[in-house]
Protein backbone atom coordinates (compact mmCIF):
# COMPACT_ATOMS: atom_id res chain seq x y z
CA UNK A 1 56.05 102.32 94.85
CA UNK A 2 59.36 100.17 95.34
CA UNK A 3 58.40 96.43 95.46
CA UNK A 4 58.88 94.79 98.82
CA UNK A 5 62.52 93.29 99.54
CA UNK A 6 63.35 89.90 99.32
CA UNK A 7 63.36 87.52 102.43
CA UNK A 8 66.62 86.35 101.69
CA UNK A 9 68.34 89.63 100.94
CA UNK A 10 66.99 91.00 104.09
CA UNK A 11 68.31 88.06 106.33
CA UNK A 12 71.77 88.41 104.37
CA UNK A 13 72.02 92.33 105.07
CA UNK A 14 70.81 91.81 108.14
CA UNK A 15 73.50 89.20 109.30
CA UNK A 16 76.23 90.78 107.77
CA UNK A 17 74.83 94.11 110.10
CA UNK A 18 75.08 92.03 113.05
CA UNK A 19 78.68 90.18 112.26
CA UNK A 20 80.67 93.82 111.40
CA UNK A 21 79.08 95.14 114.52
CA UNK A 22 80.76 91.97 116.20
CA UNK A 23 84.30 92.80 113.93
CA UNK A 24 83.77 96.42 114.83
CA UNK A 25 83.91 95.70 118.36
CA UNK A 26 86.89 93.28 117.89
CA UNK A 27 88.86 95.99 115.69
CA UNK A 28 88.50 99.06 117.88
CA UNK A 29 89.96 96.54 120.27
CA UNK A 30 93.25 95.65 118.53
CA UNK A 31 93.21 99.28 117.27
CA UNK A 32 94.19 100.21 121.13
CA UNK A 33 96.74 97.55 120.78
CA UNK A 34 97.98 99.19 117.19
CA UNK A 35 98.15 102.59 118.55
CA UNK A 36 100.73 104.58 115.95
CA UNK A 37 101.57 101.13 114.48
CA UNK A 38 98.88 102.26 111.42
CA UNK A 39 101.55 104.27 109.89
CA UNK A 40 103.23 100.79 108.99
CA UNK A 41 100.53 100.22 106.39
CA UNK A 42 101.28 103.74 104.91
CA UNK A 43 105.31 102.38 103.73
CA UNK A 44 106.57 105.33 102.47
CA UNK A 45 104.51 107.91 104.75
CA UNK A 46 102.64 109.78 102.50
CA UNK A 47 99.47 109.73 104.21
CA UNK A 48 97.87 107.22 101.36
CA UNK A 49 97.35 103.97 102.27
CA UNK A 50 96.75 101.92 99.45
CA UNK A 51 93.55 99.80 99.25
CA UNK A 52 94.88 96.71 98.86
CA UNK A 53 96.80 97.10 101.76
CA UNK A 54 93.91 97.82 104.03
CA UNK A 55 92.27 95.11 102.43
CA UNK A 56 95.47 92.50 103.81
CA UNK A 57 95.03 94.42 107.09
CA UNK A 58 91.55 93.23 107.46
CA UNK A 59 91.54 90.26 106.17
CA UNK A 60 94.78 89.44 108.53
CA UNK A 61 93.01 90.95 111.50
CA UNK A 62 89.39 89.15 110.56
CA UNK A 63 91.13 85.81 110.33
CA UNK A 64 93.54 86.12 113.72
CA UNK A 65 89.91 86.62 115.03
CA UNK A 66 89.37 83.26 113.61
CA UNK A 67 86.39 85.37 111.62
CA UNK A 68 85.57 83.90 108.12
CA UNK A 69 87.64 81.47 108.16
CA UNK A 70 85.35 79.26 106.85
CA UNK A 71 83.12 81.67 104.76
CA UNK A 72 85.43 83.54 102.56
CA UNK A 73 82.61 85.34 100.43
CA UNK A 74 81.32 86.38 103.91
CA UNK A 75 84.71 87.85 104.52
CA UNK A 76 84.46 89.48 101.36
CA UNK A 77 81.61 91.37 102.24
CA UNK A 78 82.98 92.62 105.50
CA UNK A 79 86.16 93.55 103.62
CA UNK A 80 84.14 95.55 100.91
CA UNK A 81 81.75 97.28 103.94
CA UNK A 82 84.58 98.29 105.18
CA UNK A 83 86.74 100.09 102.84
CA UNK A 84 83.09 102.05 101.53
CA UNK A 85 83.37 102.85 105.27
CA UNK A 86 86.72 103.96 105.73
CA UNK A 87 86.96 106.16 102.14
CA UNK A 88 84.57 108.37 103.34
CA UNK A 89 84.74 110.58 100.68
CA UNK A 90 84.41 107.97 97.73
CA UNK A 91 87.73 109.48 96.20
CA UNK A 92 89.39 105.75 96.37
CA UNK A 93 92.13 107.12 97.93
CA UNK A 94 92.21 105.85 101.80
CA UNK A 95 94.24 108.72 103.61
CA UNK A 96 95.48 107.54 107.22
CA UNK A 97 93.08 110.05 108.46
CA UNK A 98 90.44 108.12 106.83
CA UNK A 99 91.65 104.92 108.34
CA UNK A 100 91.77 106.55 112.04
CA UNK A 101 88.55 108.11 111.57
CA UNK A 102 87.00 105.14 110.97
CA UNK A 103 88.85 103.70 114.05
CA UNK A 104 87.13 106.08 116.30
CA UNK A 105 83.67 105.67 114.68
CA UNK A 106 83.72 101.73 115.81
CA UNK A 107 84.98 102.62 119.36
CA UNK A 108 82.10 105.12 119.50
CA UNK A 109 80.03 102.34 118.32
CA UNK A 110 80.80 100.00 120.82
CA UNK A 111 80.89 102.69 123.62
CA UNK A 112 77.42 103.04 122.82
CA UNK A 113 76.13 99.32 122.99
């Protein structure tokens, strides 16, 4: 029998549920504003985007959000939820597929709330 989880851990996973439910919300809505702009990220249009440019993407879109500005390890966290989300496959290569994919899942996440 697993022992019972911590209070604290709880609260944290919990809040960090509720805040990139928020982001997802706020992301699906600049993603209608990005439209075919994505294929920016990938520079030389390979279909690959690399990681550490999706991780600039989202921390530039978090913090025009005015998100985490003041809690970096907080932005951190959504940053790493995030790419586990988007590299759906685990290969740690993000494919612009991957990255509109994940796009779609947060719009169908907010159409359902």
């Amino acid at each position: 029998e697993a022992p019972a989880p911590d209070g604290k851990v709880v609260a944290l996973e919990e809040r960090l549920e509720r805040m990139t439910a928020k982001i997802a919300r706020e992301i699906a809505s600049v993603d209608e504003r990005l439209g075919d702009r994505l294929h920016l990220i990938d520079r030389d249009n390979d279909g690959i985007v690399d990681v550490e440019e999706i991780r600039d993407a989202l921390a530039a879109i978090a913090l025009r959000q005015n998100k985490f500005r003041e809690d970096p390890e907080a932005l951190e966290a959504f940053i790493q939820v995030a790419l586990r989300e988007i590299d759906a496959n685990s290969d740690d290569v993000i494919t612009v597929e991957e990255v509109e994919k994940w796009f779609d899942s947060l719009e169908e996440e907010v159409e359902d709330q």
